[in-house]
C-alpha atoms as a PDB file:
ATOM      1  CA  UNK A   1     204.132  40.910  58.705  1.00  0.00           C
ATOM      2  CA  UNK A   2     202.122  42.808  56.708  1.00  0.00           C
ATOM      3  CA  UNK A   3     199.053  40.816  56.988  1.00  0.00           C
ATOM      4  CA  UNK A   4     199.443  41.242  60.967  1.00  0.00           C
ATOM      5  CA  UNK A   5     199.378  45.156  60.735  1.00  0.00           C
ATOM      6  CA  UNK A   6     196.756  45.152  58.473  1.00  0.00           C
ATOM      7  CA  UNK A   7     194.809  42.893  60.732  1.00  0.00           C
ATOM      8  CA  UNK A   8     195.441  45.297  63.835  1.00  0.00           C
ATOM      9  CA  UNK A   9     194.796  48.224  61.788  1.00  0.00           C
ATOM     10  CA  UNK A  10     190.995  46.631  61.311  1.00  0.00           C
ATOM     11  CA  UNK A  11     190.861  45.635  64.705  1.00  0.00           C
ATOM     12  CA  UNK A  12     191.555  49.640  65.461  1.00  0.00           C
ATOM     13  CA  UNK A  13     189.063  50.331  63.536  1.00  0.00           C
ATOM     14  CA  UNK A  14     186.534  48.544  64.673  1.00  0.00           C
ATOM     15  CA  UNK A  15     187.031  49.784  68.490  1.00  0.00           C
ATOM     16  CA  UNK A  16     187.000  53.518  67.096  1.00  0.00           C
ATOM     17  CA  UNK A  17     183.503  52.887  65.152  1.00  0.00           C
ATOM     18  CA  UNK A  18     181.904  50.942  68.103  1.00  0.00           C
ATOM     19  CA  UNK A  19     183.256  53.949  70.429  1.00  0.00           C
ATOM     20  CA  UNK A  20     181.796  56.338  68.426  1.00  0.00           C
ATOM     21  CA  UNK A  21     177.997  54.406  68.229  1.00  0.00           C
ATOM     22  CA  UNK A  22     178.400  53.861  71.960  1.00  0.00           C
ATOM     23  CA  UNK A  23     178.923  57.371  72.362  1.00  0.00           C
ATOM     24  CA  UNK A  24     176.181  58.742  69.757  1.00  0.00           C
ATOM     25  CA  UNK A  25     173.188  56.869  72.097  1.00  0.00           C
ATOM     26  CA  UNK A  26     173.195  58.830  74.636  1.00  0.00           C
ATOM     27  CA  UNK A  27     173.174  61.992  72.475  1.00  0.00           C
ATOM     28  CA  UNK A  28     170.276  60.790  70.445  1.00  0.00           C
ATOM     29  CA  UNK A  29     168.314  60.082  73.362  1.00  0.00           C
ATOM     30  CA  UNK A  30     169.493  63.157  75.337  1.00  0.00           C
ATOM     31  CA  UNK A  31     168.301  65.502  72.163  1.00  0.00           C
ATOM     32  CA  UNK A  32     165.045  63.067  71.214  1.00  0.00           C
ATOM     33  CA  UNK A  33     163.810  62.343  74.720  1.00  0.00           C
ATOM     34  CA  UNK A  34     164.920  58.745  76.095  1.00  0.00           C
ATOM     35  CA  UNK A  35     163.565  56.049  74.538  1.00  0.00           C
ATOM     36  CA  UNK A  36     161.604  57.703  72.659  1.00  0.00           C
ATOM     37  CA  UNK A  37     161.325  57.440  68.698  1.00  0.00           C
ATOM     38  CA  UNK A  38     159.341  61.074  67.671  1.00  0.00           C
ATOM     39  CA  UNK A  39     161.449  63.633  66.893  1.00  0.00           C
ATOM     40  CA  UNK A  40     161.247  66.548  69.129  1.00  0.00           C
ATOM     41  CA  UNK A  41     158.754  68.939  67.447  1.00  0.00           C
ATOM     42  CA  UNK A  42     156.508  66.546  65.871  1.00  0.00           C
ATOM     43  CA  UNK A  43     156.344  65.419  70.151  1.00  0.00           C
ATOM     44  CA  UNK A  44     155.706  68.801  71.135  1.00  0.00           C
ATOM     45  CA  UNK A  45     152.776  69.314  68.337  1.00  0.00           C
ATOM     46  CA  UNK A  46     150.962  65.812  69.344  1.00  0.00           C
ATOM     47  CA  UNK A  47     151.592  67.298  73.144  1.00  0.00           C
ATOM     48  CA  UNK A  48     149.677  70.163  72.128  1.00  0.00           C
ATOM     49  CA  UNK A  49     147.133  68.192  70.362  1.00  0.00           C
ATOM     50  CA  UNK A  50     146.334  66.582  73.402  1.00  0.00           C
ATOM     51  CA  UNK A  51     146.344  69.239  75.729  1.00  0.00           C
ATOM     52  CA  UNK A  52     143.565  71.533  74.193  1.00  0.00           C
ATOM     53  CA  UNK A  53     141.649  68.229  73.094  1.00  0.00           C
ATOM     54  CA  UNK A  54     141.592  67.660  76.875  1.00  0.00           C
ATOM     55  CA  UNK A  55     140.633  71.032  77.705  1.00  0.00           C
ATOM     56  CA  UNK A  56     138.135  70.888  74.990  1.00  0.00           C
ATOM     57  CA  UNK A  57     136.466  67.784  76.621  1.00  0.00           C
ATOM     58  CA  UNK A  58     136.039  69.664  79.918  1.00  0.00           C
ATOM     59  CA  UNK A  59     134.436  72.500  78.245  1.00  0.00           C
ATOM     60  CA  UNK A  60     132.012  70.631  76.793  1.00  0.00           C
ATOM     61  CA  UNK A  61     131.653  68.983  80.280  1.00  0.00           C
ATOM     62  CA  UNK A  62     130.548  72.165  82.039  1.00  0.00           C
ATOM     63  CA  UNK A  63     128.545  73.470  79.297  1.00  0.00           C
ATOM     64  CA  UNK A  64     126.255  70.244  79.219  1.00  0.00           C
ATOM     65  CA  UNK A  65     126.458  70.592  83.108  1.00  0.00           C
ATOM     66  CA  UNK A  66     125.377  74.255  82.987  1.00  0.00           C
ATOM     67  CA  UNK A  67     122.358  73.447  80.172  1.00  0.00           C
ATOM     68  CA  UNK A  68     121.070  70.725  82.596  1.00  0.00           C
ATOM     69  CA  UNK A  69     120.768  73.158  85.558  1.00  0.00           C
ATOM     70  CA  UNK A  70     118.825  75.155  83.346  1.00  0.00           C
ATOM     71  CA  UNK A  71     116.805  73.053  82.041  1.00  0.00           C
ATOM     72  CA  UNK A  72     116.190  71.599  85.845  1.00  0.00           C
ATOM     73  CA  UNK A  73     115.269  75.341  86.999  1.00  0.00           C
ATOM     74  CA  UNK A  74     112.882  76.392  84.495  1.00  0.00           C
ATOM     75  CA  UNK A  75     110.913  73.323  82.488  1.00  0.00           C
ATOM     76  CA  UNK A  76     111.488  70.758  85.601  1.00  0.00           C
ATOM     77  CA  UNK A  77     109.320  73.511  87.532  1.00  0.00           C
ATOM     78  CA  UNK A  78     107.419  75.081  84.856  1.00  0.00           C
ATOM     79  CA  UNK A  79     104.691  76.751  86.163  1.00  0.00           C
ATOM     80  CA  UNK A  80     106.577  77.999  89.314  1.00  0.00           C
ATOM     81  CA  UNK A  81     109.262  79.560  87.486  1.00  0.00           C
ATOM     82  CA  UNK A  82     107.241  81.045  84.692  1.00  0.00           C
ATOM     83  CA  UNK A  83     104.823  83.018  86.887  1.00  0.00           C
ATOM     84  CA  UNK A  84     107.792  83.872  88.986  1.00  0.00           C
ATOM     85  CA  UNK A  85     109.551  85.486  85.872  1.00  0.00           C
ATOM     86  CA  UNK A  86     106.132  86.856  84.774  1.00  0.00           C
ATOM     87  CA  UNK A  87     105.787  88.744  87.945  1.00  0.00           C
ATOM     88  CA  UNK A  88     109.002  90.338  87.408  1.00  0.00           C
ATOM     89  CA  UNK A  89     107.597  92.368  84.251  1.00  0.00           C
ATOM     90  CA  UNK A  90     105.636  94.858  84.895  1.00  0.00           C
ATOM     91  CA  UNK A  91     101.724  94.922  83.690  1.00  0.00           C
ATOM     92  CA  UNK A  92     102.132  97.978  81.246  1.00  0.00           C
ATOM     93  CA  UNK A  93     105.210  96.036  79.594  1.00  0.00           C
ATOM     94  CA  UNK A  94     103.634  92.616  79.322  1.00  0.00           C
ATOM     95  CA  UNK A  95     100.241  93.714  77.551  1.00  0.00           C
ATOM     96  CA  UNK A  96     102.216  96.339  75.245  1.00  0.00           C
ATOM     97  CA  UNK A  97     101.127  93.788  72.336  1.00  0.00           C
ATOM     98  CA  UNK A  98      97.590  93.656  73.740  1.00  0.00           C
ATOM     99  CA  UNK A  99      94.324  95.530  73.420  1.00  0.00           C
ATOM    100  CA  UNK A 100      91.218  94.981  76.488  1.00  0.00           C
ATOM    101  CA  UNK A 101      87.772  95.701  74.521  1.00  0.00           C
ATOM    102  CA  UNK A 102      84.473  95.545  76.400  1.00  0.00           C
ATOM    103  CA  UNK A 103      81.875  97.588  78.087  1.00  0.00           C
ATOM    104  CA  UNK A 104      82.526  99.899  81.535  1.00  0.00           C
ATOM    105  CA  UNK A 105      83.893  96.992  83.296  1.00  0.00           C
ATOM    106  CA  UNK A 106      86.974  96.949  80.838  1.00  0.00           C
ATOM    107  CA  UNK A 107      86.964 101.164  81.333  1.00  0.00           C
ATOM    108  CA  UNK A 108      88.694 100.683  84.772  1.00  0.00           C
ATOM    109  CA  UNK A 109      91.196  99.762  83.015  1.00  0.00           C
ATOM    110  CA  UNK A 110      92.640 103.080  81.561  1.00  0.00           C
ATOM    111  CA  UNK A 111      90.087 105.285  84.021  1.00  0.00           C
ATOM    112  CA  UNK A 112      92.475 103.891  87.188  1.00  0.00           C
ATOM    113  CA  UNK A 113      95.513 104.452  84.689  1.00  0.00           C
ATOM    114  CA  UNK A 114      95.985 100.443  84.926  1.00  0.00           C
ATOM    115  CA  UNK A 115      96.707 100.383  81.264  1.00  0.00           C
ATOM    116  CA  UNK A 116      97.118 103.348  79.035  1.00  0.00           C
ATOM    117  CA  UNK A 117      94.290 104.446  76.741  1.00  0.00           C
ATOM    118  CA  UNK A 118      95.413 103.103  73.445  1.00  0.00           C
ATOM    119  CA  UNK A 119      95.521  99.643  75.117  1.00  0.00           C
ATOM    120  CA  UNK A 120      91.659  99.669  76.190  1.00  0.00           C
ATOM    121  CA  UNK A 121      88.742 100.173  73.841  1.00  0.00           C
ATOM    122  CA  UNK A 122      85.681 100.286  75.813  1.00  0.00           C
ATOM    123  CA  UNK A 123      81.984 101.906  76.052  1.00  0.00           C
ATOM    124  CA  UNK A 124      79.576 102.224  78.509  1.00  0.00           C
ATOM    125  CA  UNK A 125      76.651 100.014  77.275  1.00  0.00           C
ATOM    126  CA  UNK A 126      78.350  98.255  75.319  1.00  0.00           C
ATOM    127  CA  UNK A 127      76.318  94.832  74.127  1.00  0.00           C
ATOM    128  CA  UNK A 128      77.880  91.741  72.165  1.00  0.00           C
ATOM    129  CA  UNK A 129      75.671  93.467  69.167  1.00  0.00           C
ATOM    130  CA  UNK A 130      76.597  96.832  69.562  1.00  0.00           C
ATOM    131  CA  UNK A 131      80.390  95.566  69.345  1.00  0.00           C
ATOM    132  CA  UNK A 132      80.899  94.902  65.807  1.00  0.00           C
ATOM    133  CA  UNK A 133      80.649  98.891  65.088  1.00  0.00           C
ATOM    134  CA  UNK A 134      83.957  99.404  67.226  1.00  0.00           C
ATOM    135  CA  UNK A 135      85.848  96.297  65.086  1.00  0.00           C
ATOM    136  CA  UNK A 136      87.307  99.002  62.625  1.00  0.00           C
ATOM    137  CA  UNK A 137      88.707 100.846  65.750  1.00  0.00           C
ATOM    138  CA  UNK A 138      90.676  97.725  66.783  1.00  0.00           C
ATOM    139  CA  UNK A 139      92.106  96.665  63.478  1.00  0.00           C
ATOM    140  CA  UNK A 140      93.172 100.077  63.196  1.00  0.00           C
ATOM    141  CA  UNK A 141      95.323  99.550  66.520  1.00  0.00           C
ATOM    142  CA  UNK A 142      96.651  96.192  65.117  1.00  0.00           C
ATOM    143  CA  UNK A 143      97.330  94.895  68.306  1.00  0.00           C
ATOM    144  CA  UNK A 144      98.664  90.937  68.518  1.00  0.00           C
ATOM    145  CA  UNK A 145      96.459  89.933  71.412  1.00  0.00           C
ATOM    146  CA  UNK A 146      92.497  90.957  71.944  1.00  0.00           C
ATOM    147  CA  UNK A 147      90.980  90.379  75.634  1.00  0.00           C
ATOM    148  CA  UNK A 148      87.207  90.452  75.232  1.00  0.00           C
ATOM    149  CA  UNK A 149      85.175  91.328  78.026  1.00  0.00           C
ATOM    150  CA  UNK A 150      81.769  91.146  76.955  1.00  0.00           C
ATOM    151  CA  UNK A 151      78.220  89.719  78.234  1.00  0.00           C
ATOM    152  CA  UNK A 152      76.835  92.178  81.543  1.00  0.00           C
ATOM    153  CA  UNK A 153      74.939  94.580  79.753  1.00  0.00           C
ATOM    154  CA  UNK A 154      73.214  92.148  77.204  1.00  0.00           C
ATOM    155  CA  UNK A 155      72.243  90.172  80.488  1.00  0.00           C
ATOM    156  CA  UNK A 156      69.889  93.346  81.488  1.00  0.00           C
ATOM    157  CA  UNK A 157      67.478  92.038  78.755  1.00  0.00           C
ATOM    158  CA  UNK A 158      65.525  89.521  80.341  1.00  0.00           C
ATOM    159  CA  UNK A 159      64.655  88.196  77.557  1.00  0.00           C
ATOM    160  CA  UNK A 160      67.865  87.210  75.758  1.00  0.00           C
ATOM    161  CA  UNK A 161      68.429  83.648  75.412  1.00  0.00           C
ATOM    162  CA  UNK A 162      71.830  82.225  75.292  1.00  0.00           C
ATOM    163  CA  UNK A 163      71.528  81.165  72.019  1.00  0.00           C
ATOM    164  CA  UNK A 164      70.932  84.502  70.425  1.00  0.00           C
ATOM    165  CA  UNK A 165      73.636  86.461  72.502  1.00  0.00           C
ATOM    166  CA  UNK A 166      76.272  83.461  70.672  1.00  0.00           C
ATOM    167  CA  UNK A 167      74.464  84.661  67.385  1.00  0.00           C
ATOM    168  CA  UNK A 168      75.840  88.130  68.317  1.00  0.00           C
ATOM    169  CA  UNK A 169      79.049  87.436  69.920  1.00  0.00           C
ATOM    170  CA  UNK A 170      80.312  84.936  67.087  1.00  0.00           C
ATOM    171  CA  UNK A 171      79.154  87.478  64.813  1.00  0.00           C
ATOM    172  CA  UNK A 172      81.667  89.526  66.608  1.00  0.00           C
ATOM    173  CA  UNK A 173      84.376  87.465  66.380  1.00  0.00           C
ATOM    174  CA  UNK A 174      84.238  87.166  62.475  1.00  0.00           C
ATOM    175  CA  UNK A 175      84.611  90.796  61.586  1.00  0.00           C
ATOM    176  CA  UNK A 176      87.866  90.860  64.118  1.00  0.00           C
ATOM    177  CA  UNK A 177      89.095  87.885  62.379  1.00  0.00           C
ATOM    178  CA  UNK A 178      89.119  89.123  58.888  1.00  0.00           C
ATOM    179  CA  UNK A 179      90.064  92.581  60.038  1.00  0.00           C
ATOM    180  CA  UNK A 180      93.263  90.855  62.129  1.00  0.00           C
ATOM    181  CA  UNK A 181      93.917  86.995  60.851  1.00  0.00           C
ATOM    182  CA  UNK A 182      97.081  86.625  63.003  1.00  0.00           C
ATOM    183  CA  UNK A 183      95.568  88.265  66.344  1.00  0.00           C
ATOM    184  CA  UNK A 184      95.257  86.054  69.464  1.00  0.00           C
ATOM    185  CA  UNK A 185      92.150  86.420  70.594  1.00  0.00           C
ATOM    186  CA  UNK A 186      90.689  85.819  74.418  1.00  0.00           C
ATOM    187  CA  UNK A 187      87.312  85.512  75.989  1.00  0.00           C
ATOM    188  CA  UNK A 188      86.868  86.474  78.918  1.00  0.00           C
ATOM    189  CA  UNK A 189      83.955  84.762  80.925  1.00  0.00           C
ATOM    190  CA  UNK A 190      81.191  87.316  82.630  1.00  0.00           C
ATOM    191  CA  UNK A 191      81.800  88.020  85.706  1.00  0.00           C
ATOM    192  CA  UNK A 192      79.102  87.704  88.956  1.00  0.00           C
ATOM    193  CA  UNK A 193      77.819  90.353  90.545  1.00  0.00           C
ATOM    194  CA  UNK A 194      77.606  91.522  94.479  1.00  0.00           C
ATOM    195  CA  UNK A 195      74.726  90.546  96.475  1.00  0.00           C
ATOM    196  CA  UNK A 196      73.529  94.084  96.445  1.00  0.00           C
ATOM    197  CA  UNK A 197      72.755  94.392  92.308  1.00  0.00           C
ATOM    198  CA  UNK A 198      71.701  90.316  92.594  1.00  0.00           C
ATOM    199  CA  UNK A 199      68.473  92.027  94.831  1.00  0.00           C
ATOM    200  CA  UNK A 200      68.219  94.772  92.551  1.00  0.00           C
ATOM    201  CA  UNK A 201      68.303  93.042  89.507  1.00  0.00           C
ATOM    202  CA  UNK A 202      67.527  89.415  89.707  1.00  0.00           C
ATOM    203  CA  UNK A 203      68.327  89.005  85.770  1.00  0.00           C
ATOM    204  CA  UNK A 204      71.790  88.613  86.729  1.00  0.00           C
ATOM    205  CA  UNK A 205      71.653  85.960  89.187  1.00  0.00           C
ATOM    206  CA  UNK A 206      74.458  84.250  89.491  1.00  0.00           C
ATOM    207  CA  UNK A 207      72.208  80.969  87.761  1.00  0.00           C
ATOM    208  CA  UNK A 208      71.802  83.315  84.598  1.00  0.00           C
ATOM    209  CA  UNK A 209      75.307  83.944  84.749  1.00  0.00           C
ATOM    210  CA  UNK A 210      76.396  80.747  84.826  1.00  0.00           C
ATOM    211  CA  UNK A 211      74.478  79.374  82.119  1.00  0.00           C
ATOM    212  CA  UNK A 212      75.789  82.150  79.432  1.00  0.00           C
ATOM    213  CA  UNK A 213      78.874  81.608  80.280  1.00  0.00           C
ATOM    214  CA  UNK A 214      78.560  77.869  79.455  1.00  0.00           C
ATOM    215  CA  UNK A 215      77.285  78.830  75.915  1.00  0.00           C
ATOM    216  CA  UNK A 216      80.182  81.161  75.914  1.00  0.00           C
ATOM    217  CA  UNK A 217      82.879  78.550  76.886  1.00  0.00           C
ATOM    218  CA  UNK A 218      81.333  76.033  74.061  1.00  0.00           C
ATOM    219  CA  UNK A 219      81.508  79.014  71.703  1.00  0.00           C
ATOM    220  CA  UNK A 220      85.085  79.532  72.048  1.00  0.00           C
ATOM    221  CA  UNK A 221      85.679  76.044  72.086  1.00  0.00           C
ATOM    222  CA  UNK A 222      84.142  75.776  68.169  1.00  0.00           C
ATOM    223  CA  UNK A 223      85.829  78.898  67.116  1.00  0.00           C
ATOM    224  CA  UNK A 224      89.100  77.587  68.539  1.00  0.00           C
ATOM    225  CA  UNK A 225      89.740  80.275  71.157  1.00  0.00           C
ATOM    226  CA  UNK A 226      90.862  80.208  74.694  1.00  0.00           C
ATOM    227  CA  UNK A 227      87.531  80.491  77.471  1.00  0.00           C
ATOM    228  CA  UNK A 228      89.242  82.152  80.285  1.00  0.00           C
ATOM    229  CA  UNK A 229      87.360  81.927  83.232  1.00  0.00           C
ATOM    230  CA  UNK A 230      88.245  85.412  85.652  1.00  0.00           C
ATOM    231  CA  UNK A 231      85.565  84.628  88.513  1.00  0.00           C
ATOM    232  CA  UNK A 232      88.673  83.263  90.566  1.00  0.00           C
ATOM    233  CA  UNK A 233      90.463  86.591  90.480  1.00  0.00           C
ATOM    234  CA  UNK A 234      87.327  87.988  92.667  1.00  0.00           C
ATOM    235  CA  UNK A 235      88.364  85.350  95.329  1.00  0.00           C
ATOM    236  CA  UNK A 236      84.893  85.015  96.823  1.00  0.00           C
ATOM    237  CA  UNK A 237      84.876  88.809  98.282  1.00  0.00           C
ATOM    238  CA  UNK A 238      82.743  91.888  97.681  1.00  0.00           C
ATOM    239  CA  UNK A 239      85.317  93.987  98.906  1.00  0.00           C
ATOM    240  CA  UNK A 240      86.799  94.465  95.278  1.00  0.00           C
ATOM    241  CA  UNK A 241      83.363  95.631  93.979  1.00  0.00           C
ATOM    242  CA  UNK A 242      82.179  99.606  93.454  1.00  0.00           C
ATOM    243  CA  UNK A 243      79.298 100.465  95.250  1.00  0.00           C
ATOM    244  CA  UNK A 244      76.644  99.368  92.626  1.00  0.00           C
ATOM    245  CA  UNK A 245      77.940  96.008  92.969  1.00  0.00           C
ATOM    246  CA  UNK A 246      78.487  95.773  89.324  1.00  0.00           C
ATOM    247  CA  UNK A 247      81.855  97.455  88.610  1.00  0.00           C
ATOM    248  CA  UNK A 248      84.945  96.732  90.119  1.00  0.00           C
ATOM    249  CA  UNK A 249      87.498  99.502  92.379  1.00  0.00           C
ATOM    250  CA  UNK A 250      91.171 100.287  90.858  1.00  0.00           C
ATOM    251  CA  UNK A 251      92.413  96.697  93.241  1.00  0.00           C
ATOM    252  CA  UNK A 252      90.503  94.300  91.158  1.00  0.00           C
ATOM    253  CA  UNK A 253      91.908  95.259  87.757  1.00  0.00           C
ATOM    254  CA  UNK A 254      95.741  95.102  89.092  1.00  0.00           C
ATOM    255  CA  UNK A 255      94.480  91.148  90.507  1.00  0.00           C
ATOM    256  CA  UNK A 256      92.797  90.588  86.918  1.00  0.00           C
ATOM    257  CA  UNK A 257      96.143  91.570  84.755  1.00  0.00           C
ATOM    258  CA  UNK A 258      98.095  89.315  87.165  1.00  0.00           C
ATOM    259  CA  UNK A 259      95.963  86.339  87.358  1.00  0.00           C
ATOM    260  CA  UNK A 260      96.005  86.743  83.062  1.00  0.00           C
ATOM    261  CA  UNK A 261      99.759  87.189  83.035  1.00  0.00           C
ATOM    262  CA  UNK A 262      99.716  83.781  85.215  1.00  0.00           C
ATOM    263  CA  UNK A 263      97.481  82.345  83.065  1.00  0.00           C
ATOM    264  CA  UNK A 264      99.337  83.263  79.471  1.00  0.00           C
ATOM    265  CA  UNK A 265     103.110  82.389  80.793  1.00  0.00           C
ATOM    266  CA  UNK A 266     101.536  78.702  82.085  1.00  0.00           C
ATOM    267  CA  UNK A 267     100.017  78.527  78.565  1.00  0.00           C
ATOM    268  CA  UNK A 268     101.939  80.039  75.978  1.00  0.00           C
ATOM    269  CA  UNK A 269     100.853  77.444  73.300  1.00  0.00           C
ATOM    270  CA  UNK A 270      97.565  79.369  73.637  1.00  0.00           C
ATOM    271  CA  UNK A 271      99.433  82.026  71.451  1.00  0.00           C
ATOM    272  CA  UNK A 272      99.762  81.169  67.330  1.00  0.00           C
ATOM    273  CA  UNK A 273     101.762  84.371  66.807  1.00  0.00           C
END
């Protein structure tokens, strides 16, 4: 008798524990998320995790996206898109680094207020030999880059050879050298003359021309300088020329500070500064 109530008192027991496990499943799952064995907040951090990873991967998306546009717009079209943001600055801005030396070609410069006075050393006259007494007056400026426009008045002596007028120029270039070591330094080829001053002086045909600017081209080329050659800016016309046929009117000088802005933003590896 007593083994029979003991036996139904198990038997109770057993129903109440398997009641109360059938009942705690639901709960678990309702509180931990159904089937599911993370607890709650360790779900909610890994959730997180996820979430800004994934936004993180998108960001980086665009970014790359964005960086290859821009590389597509400027060095896929490099020459385009440099002169195009080179014409967008102003001549007085872009040569603010720069100093124009030469004869009374280069005066037009600051005379038609093209460039501003401290940015143009010039004198009528002026000869590749008579240069090297203005070389302290240009290191004293300091400026970064040195056009030189040089070679139309030492062209009036008939008797210059190429070979000495190098003598003179290179001389030239090694007193602005050790005066300014890190200065970028430009020469500028001589420019022809009109028809006009060809009749009137036939020492600067355009043969005579030609051939000192070759010397001058091979010059720069052992001194390891850039030969610029500015005959293109004159386009074939007479129209930009003063009177004598020599000089140039206040038109050329805005044509020959673009076609060098051109010429510096296609070639900025020209620059060791």
């Amino acid at each position: 008798m007593k083994k029979s109530k003991k036996k139904k008192k198990l038997i109770k027991l057993a129903i109440l524990f398997t009641f109360i496990v059938a009942a705690f499943i639901p709960i678990k799952s309702f509180i931990w998320g159904q089937n599911s064995n993370t607890p709650p907040v360790t779900k909610k951090i890994d959730d997180k995790k996820e979430e800004i990873n994934n936004k993180e991967e998108v960001n980086d998306k665009v970014e790359k996206t964005k960086a290859a546009e821009v590389k597509n717009n400027t060095v896929g079209k490099n020459t385009e898109n440099n002169v195009a943001f080179s014409n967008d600055i102003d001549n007085k801005t872009f040569y603010k680094d720069g100093l124009f030396f030469g004869d009374s070609i280069i005066e037009g410069l600051s005379f038609y207020e093209v460039l501003d006075e401290q940015h143009v050393i010039h004198k009528k006259g002026l000869t590749a030999f008579k240069a090297k007494k203005e070389v302290p007056n240009i290191v004293k400026l300091n400026p970064k880059n040195i056009f030189i426009l040089l070679g139309n008045n030492d062209l009036f002596n008939e008797k210059l050879k190429g070979d000495s007028f190098i003598q003179d120029y290179s001389g030239l270039l090694q007193d602005i050298k050790e005066g300014l070591p890190e200065a970028n330094i430009y020469i500028l080829s001589i420019l022809p003359v009109a028809d006009k001053a060809k009749k009137e002086h036939p020492f600067l045909s355009d043969e005579r021309i030609e051939e000192f600017n070759m010397v001058l081209e091979d010059m720069a080329e052992k001194e390891g300088l850039p030969f610029i050659n500015i005959e293109p800016v004159l386009n074939h016309s007479e129209e930009l020329y003063e009177e004598d046929g020599i000089h140039f009117k206040a038109k050329f000088y805005d044509e020959l500070l673009d076609y060098l802005k051109k010429y510096l933003t296609e070639n900025e590896n020209l620059q060791h500064n």
